[in-house]
PDB file of N, CA and C in Angstrom:
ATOM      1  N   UNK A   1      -0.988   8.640  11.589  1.00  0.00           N
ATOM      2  CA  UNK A   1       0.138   8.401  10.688  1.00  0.00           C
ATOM      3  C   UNK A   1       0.251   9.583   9.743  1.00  0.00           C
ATOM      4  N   UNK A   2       1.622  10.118   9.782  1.00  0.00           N
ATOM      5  CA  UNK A   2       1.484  11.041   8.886  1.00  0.00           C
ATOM      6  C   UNK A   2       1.950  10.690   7.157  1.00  0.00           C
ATOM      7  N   UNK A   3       1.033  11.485   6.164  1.00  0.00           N
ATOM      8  CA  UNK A   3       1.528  11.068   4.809  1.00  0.00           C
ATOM      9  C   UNK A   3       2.698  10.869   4.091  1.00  0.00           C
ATOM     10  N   UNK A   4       3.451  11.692   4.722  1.00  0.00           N
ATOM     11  CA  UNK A   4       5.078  11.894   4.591  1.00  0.00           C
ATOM     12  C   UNK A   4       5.428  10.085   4.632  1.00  0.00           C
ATOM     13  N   UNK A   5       5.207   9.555   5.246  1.00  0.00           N
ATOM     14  CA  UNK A   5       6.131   8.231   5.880  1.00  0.00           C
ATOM     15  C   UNK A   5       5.086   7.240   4.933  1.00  0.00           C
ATOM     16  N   UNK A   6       3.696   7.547   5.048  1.00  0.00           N
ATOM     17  CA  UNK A   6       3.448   6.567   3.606  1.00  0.00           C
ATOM     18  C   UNK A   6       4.147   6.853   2.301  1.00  0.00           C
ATOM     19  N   UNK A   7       4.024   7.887   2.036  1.00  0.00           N
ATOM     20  CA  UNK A   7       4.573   8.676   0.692  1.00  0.00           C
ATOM     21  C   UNK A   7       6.506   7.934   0.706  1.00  0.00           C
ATOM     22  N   UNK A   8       6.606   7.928   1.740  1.00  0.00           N
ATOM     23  CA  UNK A   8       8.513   7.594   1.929  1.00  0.00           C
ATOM     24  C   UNK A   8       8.220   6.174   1.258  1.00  0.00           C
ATOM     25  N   UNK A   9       7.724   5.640   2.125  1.00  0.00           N
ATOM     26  CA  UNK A   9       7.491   3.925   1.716  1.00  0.00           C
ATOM     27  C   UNK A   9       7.337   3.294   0.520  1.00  0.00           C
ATOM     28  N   UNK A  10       6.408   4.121  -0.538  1.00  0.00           N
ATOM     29  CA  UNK A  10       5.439   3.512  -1.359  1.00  0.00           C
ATOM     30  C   UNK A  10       6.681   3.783  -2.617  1.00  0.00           C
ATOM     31  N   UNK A  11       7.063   5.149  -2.502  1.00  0.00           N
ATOM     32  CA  UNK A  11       8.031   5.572  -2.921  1.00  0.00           C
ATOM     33  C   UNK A  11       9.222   4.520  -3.072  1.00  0.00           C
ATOM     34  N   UNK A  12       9.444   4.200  -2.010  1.00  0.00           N
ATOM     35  CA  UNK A  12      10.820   3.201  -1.863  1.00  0.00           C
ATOM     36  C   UNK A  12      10.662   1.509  -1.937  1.00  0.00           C
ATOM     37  N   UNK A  13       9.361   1.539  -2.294  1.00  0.00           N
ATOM     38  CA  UNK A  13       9.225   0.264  -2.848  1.00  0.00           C
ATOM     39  C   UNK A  13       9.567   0.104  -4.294  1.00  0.00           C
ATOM     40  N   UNK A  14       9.735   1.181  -5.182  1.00  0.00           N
ATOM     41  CA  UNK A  14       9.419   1.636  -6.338  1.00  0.00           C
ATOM     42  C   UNK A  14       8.603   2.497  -7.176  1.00  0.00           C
ATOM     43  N   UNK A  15       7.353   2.498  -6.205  1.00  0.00           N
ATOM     44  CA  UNK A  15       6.308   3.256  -7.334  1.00  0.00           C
ATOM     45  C   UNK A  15       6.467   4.580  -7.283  1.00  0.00           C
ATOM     46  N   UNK A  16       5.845   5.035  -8.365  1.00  0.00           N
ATOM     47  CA  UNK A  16       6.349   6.511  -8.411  1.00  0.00           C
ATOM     48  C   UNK A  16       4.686   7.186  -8.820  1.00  0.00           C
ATOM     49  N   UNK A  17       4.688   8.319  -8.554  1.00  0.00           N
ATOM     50  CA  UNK A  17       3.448   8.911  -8.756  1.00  0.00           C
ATOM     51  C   UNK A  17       2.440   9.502  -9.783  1.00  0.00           C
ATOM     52  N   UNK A  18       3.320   8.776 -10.889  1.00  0.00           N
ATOM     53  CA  UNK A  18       2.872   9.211 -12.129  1.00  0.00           C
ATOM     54  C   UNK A  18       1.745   7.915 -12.694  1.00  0.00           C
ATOM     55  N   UNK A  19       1.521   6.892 -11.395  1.00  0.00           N
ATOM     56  CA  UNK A  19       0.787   5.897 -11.612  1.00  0.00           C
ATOM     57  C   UNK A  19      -0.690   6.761 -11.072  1.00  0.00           C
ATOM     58  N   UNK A  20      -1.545   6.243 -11.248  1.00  0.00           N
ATOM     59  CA  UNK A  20      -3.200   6.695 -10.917  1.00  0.00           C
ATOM     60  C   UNK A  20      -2.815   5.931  -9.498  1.00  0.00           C
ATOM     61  N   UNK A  21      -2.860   4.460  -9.602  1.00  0.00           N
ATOM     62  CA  UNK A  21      -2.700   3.762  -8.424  1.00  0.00           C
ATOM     63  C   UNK A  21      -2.125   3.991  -6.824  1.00  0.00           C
ATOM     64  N   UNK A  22      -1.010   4.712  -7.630  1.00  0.00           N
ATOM     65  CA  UNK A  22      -0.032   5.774  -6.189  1.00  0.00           C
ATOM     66  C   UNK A  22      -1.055   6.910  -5.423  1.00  0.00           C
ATOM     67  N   UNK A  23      -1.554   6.962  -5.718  1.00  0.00           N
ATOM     68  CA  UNK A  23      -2.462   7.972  -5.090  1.00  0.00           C
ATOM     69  C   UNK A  23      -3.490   6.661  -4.147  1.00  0.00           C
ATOM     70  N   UNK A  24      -3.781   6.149  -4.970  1.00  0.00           N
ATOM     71  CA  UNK A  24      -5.113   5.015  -4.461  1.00  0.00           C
ATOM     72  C   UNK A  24      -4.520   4.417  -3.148  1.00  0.00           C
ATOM     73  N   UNK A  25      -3.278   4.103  -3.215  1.00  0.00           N
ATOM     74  CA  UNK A  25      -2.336   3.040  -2.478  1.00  0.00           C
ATOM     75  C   UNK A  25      -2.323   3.964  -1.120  1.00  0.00           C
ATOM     76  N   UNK A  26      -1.845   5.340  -1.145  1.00  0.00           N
ATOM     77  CA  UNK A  26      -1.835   6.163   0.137  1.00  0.00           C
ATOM     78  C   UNK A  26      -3.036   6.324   0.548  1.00  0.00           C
ATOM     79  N   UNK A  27      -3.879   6.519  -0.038  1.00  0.00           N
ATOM     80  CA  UNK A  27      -4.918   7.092   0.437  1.00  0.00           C
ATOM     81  C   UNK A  27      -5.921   5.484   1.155  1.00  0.00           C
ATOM     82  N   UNK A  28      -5.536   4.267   0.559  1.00  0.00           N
ATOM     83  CA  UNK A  28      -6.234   2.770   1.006  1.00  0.00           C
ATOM     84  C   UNK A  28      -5.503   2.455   2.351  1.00  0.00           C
ATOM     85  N   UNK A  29      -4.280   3.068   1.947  1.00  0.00           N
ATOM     86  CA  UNK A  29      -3.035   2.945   3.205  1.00  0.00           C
ATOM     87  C   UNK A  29      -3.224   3.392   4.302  1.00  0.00           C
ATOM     88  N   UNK A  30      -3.890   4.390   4.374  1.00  0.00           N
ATOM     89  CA  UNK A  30      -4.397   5.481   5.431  1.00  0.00           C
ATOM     90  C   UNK A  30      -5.455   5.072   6.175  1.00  0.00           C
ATOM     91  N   UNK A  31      -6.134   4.494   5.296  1.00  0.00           N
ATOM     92  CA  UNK A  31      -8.272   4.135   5.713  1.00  0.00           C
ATOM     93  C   UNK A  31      -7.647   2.944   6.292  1.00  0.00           C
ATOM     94  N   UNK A  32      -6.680   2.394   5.872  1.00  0.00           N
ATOM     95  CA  UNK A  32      -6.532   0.440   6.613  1.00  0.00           C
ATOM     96  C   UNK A  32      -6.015   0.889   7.912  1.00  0.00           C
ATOM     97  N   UNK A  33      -4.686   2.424   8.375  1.00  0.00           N
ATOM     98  CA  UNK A  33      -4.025   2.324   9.354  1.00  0.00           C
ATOM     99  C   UNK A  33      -5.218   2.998  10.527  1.00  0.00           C
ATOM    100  N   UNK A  34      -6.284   3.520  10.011  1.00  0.00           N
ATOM    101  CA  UNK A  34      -7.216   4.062  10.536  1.00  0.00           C
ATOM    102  C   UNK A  34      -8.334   3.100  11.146  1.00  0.00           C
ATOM    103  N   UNK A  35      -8.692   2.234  10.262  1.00  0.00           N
ATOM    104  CA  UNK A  35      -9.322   0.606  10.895  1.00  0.00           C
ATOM    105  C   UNK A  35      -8.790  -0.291  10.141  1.00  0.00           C
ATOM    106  N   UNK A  36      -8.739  -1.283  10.963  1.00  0.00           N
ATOM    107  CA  UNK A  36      -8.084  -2.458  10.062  1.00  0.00           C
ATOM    108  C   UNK A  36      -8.853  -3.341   9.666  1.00  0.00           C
ATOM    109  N   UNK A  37     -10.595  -3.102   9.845  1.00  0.00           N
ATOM    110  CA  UNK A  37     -11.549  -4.024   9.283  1.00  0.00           C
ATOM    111  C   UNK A  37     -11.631  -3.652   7.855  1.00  0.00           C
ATOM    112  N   UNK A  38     -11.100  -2.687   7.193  1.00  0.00           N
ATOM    113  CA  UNK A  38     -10.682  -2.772   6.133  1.00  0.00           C
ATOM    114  C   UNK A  38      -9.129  -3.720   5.483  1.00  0.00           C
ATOM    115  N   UNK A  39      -8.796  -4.419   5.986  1.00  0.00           N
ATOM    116  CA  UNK A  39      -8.025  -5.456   5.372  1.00  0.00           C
ATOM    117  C   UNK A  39      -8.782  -6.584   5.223  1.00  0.00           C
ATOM    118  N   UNK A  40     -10.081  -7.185   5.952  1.00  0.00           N
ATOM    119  CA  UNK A  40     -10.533  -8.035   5.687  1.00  0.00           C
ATOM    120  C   UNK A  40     -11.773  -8.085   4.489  1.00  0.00           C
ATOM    121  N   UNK A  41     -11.749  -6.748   4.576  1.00  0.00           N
ATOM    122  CA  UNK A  41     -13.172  -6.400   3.015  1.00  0.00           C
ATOM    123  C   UNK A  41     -12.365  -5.941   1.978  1.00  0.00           C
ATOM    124  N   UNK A  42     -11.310  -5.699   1.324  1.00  0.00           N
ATOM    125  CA  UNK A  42     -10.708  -4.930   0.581  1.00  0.00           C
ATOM    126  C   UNK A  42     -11.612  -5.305  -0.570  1.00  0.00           C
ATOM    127  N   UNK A  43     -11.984  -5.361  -1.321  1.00  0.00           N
ATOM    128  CA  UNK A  43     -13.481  -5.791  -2.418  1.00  0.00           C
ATOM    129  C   UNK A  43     -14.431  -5.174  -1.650  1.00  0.00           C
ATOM    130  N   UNK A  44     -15.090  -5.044  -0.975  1.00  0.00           N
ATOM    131  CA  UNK A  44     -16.314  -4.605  -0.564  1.00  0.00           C
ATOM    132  C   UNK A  44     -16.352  -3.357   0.527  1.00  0.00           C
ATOM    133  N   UNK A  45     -15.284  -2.940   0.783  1.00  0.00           N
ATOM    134  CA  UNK A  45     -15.091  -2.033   1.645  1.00  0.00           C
ATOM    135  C   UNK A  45     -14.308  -0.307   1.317  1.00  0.00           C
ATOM    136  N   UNK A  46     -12.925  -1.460   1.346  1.00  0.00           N
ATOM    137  CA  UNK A  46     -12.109  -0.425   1.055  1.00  0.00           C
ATOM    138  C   UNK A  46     -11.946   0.205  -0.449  1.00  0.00           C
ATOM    139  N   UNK A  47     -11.806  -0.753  -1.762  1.00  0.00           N
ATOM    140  CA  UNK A  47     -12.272  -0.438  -3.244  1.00  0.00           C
ATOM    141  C   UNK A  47     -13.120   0.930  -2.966  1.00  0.00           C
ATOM    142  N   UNK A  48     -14.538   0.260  -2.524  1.00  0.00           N
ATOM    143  CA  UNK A  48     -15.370   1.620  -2.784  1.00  0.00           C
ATOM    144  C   UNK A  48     -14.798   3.133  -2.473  1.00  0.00           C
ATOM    145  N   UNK A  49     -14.771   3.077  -1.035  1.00  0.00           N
ATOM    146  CA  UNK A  49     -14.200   4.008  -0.635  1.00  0.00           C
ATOM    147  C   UNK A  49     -13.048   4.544  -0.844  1.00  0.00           C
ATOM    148  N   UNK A  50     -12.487   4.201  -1.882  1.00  0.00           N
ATOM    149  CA  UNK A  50     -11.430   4.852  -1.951  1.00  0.00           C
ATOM    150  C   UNK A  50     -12.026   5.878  -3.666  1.00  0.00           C
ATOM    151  N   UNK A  51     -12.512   4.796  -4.446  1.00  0.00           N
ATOM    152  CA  UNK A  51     -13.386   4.785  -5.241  1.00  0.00           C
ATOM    153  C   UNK A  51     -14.282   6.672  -4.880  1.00  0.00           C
ATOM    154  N   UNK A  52     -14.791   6.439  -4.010  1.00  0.00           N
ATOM    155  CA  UNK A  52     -15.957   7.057  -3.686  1.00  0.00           C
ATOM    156  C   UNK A  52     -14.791   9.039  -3.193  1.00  0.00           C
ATOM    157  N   UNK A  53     -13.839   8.609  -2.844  1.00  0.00           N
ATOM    158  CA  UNK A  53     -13.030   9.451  -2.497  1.00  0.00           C
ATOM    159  C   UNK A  53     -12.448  10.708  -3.691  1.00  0.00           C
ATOM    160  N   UNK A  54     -11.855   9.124  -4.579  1.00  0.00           N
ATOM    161  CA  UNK A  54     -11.677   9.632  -6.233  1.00  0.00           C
ATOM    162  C   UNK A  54     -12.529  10.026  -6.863  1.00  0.00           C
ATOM    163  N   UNK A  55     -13.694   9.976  -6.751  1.00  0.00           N
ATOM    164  CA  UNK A  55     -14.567   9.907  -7.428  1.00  0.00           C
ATOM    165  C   UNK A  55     -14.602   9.241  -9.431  1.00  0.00           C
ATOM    166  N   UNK A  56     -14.357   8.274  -8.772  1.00  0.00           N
ATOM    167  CA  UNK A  56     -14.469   7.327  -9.655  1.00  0.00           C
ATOM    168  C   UNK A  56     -15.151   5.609  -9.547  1.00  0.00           C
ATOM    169  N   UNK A  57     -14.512   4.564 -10.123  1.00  0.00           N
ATOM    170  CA  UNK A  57     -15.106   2.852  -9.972  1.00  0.00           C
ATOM    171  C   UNK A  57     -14.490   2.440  -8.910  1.00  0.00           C
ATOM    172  N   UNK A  58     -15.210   1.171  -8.149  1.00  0.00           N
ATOM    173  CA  UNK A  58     -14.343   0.092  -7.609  1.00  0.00           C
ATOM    174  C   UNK A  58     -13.244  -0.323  -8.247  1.00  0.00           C
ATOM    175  N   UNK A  59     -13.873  -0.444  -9.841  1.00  0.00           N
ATOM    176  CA  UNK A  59     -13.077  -1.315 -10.537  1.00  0.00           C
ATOM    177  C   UNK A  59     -11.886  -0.776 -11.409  1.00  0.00           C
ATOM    178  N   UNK A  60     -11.815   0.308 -11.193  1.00  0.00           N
ATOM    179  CA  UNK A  60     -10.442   1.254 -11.720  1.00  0.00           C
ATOM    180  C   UNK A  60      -9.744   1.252 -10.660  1.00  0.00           C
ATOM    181  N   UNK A  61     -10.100   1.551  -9.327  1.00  0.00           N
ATOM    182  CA  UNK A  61      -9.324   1.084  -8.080  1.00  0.00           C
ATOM    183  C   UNK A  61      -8.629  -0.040  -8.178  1.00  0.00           C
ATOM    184  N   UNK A  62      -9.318  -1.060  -8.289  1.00  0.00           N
ATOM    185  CA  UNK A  62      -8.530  -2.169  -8.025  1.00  0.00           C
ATOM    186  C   UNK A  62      -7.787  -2.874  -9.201  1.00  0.00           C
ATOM    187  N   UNK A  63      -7.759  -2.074 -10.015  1.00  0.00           N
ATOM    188  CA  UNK A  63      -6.871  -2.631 -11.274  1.00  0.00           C
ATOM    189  C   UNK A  63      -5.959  -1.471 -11.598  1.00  0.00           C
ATOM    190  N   UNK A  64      -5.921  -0.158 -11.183  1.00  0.00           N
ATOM    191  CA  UNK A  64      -4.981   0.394 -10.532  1.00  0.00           C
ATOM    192  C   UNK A  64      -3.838   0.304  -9.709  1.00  0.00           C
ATOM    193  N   UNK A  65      -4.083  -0.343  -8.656  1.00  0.00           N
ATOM    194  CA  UNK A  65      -4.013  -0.942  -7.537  1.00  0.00           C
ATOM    195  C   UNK A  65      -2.578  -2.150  -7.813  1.00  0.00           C
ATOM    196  N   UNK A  66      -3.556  -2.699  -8.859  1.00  0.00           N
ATOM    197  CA  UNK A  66      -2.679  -4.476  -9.111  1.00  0.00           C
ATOM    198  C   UNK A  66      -1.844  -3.731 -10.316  1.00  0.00           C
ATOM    199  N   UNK A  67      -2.009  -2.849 -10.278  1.00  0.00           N
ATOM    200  CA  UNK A  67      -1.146  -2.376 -11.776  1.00  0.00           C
ATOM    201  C   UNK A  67       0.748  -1.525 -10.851  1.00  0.00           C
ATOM    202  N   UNK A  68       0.253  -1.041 -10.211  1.00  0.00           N
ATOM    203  CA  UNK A  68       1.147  -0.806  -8.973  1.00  0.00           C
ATOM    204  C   UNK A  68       2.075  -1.699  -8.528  1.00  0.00           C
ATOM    205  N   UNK A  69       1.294  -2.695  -7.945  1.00  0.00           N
ATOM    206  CA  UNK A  69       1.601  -3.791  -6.703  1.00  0.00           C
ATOM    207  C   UNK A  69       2.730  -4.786  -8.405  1.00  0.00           C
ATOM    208  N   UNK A  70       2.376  -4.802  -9.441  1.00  0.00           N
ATOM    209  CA  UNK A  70       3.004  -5.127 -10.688  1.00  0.00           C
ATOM    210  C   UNK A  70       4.487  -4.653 -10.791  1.00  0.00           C
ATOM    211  N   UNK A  71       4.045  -3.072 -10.377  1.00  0.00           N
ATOM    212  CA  UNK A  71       5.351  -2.218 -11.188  1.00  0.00           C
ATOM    213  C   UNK A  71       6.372  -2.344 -10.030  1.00  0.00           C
ATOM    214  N   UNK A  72       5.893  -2.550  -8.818  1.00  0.00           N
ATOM    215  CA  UNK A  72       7.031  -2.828  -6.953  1.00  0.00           C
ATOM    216  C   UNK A  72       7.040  -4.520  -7.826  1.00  0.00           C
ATOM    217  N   UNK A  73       6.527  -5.497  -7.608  1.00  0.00           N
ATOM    218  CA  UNK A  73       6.884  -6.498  -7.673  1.00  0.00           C
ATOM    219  C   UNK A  73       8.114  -7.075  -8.993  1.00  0.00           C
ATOM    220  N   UNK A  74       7.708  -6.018 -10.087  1.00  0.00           N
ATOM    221  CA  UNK A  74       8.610  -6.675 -11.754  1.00  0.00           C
ATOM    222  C   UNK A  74       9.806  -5.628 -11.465  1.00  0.00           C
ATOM    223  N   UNK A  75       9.431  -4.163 -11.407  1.00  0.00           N
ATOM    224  CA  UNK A  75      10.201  -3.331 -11.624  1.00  0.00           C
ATOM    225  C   UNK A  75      10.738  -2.592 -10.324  1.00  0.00           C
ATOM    226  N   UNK A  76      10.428  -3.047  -9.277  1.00  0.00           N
ATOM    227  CA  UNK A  76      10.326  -1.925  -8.063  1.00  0.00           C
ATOM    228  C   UNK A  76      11.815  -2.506  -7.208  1.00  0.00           C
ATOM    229  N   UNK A  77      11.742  -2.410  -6.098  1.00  0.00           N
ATOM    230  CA  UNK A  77      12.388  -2.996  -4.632  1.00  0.00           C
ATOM    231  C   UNK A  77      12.011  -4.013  -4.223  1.00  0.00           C
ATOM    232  N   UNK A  78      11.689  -5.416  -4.741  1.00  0.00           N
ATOM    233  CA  UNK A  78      11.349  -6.594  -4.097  1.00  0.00           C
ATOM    234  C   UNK A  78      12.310  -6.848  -3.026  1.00  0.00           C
ATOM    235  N   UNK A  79      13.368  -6.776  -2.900  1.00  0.00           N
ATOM    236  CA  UNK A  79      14.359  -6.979  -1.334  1.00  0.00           C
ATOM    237  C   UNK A  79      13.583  -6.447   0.121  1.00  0.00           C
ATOM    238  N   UNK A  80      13.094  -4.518  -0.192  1.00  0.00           N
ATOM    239  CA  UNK A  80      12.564  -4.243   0.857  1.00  0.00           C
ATOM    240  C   UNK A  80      11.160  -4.495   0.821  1.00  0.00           C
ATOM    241  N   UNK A  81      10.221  -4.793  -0.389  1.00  0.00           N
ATOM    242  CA  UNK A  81       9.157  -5.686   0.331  1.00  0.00           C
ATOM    243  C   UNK A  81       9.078  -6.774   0.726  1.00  0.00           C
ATOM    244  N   UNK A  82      10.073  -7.890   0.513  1.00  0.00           N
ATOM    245  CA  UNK A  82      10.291  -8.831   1.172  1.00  0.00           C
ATOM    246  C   UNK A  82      10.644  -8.284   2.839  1.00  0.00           C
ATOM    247  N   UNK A  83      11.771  -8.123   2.998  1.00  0.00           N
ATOM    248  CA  UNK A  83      11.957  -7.205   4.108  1.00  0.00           C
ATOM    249  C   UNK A  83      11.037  -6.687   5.285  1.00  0.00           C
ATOM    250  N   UNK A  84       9.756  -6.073   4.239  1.00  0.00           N
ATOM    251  CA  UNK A  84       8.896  -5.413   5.697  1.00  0.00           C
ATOM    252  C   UNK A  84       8.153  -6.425   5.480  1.00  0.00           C
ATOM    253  N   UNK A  85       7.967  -7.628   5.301  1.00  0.00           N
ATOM    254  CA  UNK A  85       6.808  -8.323   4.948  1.00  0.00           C
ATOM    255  C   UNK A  85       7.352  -9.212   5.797  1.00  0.00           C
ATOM    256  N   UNK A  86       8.772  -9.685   6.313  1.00  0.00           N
ATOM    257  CA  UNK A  86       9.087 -10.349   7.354  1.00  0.00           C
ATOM    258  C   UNK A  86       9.529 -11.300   6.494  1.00  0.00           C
ATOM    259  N   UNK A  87       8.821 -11.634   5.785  1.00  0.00           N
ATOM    260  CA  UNK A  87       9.380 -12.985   4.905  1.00  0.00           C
ATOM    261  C   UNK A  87       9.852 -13.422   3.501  1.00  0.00           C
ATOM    262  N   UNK A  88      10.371 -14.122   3.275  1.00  0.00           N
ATOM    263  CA  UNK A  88      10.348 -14.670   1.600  1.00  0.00           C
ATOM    264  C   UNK A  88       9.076 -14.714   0.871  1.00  0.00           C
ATOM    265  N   UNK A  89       8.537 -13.909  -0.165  1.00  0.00           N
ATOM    266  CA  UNK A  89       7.966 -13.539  -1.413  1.00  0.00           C
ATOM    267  C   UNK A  89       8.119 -14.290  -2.604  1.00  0.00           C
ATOM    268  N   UNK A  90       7.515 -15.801  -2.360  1.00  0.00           N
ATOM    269  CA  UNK A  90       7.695 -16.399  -3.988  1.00  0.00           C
ATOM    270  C   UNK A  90       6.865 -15.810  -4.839  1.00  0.00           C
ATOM    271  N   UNK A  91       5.404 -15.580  -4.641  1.00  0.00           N
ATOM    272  CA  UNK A  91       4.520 -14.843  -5.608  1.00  0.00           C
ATOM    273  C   UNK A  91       4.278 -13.497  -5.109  1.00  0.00           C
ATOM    274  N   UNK A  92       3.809 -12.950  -6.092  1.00  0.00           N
ATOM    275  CA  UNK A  92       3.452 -11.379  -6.351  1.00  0.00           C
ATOM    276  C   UNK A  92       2.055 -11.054  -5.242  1.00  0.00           C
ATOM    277  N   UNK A  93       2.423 -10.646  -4.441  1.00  0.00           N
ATOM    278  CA  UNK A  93       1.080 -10.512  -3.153  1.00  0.00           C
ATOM    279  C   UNK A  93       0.086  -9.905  -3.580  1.00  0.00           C
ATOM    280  N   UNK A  94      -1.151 -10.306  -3.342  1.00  0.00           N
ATOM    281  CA  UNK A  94      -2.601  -9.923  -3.564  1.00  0.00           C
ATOM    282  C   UNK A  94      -2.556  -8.379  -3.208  1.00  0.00           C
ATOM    283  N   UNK A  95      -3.676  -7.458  -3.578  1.00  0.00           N
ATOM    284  CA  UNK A  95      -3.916  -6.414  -3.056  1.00  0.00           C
ATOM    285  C   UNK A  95      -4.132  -6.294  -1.796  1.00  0.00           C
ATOM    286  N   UNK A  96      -5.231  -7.383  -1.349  1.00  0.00           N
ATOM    287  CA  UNK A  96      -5.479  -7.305   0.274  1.00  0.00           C
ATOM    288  C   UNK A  96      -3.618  -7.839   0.943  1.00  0.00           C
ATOM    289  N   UNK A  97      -2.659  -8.538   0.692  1.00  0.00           N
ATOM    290  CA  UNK A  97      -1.918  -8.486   1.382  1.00  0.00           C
ATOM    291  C   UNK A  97      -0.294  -7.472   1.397  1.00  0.00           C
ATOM    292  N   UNK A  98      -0.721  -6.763  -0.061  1.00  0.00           N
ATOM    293  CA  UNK A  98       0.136  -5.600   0.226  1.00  0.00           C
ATOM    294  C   UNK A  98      -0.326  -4.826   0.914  1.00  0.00           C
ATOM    295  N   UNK A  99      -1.554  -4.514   0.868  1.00  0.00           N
ATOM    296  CA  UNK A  99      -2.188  -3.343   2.005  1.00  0.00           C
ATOM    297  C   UNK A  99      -1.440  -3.986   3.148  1.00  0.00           C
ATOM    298  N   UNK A 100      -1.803  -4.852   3.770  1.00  0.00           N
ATOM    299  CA  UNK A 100      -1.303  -5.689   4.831  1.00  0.00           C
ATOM    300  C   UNK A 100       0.160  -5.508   5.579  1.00  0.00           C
ATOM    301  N   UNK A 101       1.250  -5.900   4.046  1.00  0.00           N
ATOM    302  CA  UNK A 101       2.472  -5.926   4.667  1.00  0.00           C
ATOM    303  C   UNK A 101       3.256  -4.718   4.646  1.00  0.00           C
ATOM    304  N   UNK A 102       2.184  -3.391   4.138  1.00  0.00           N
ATOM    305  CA  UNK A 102       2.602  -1.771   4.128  1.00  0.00           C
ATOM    306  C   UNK A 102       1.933  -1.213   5.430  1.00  0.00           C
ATOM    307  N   UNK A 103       0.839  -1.707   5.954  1.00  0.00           N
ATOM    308  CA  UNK A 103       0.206  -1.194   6.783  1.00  0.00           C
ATOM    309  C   UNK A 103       0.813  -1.562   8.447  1.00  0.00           C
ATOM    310  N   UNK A 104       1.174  -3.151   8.436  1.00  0.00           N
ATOM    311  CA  UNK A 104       1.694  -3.840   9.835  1.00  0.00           C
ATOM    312  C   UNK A 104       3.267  -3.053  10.063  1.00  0.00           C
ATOM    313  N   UNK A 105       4.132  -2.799   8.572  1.00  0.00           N
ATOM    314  CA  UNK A 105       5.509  -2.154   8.639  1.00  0.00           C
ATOM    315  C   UNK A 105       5.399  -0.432   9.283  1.00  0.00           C
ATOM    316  N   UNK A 106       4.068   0.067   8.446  1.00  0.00           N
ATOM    317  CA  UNK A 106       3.801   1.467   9.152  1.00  0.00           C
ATOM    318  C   UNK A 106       3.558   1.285  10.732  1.00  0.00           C
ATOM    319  N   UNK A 107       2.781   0.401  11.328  1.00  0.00           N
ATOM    320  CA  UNK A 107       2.286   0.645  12.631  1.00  0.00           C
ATOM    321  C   UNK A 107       3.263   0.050  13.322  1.00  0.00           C
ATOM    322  N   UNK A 108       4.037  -0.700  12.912  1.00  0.00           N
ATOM    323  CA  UNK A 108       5.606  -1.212  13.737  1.00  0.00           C
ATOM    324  C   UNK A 108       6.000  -0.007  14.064  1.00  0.00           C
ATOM    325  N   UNK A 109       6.692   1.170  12.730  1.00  0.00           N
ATOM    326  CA  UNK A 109       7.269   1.782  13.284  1.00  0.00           C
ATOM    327  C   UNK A 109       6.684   3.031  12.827  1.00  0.00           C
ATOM    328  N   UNK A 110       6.326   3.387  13.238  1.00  0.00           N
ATOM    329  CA  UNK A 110       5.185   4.629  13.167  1.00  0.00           C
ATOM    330  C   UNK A 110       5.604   5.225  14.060  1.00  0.00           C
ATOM    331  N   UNK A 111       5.799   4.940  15.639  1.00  0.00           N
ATOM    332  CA  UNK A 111       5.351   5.642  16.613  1.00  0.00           C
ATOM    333  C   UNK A 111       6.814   5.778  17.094  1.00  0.00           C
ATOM    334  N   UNK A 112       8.248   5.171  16.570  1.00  0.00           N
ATOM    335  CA  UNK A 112       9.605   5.029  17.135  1.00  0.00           C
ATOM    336  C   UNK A 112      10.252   5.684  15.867  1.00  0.00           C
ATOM    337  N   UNK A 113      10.020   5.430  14.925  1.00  0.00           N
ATOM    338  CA  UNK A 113      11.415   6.113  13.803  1.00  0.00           C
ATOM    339  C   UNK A 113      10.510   7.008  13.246  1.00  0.00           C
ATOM    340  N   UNK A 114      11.144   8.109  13.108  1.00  0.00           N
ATOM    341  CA  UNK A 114      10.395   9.357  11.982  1.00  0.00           C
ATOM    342  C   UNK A 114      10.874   8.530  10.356  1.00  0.00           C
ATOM    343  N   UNK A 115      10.220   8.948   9.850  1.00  0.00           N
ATOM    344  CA  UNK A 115      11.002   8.841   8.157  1.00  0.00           C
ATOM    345  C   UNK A 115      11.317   7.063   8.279  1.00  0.00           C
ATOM    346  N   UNK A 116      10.325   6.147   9.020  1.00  0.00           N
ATOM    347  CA  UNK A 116      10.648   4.760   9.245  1.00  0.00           C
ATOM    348  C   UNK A 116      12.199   4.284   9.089  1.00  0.00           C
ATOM    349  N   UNK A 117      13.001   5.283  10.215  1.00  0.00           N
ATOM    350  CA  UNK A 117      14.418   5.187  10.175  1.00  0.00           C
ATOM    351  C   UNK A 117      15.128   4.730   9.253  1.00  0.00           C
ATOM    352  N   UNK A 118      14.671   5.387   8.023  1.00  0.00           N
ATOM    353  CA  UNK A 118      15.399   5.198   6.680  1.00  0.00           C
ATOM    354  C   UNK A 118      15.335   4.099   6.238  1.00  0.00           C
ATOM    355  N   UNK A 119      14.111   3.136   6.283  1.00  0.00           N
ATOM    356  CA  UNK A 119      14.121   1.670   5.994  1.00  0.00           C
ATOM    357  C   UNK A 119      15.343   1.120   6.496  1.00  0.00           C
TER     358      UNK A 119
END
């Protein structure tokens, strides 16, 4: 997967890169499209390592992270994360399932639309 098309996405959900988190989000985005046994550890897996990447905490990761998944959910594009998520969004999705519904939308179309055919 190239960064460009995460970077398009994360972007067009709302967030913008002046968050710490935006960085965390591509780079968690990447390690999940790379194995996906990182969606089922996101606490014990993926945190660190992303952590370990930054060189910084688990725990700035993941409150980074939810600080993000905050600014798409209050302030962002809720239409197109509803959208790639397939479904209606009554609550604000966990970290492990935004990774989730950014990661299943990348590998849908990853391999057919460049630039995820313009959302």
């Amino acid at each position: 997967m190239h960064e460009p098309e995460i970077e398009y996405l994360i972007r067009s959900l709302g967030i913008g890169a002046t968050y710490r988190g935006y960085a965390y989000l591509i780079y968690g985005t990447r390690l999940c499209l790379s194995d996906e046994n990182y969606l089922l550890f996101v606490s014990k897996y993926l945190y660190p390592d992303i952590a370990h990447h930054y060189n910084t905490t688990s725990y700035s990761v993941e409150r980074d992270i939810r600080t993000v998944i905050t600014v798409c959910w209050e302030h962002g594009n809720r239409p197109l994360l509803e959208k790639i998520a397939l479904r209606p969004l009554t609550l604000k999705p966990t970290s492990g399932e935004f990774f989730d519904i950014v990661t299943a939308h990348l590998r849908k179309y990853s391999e057919c639309c460049p630039l995820l055919s313009a959302l």
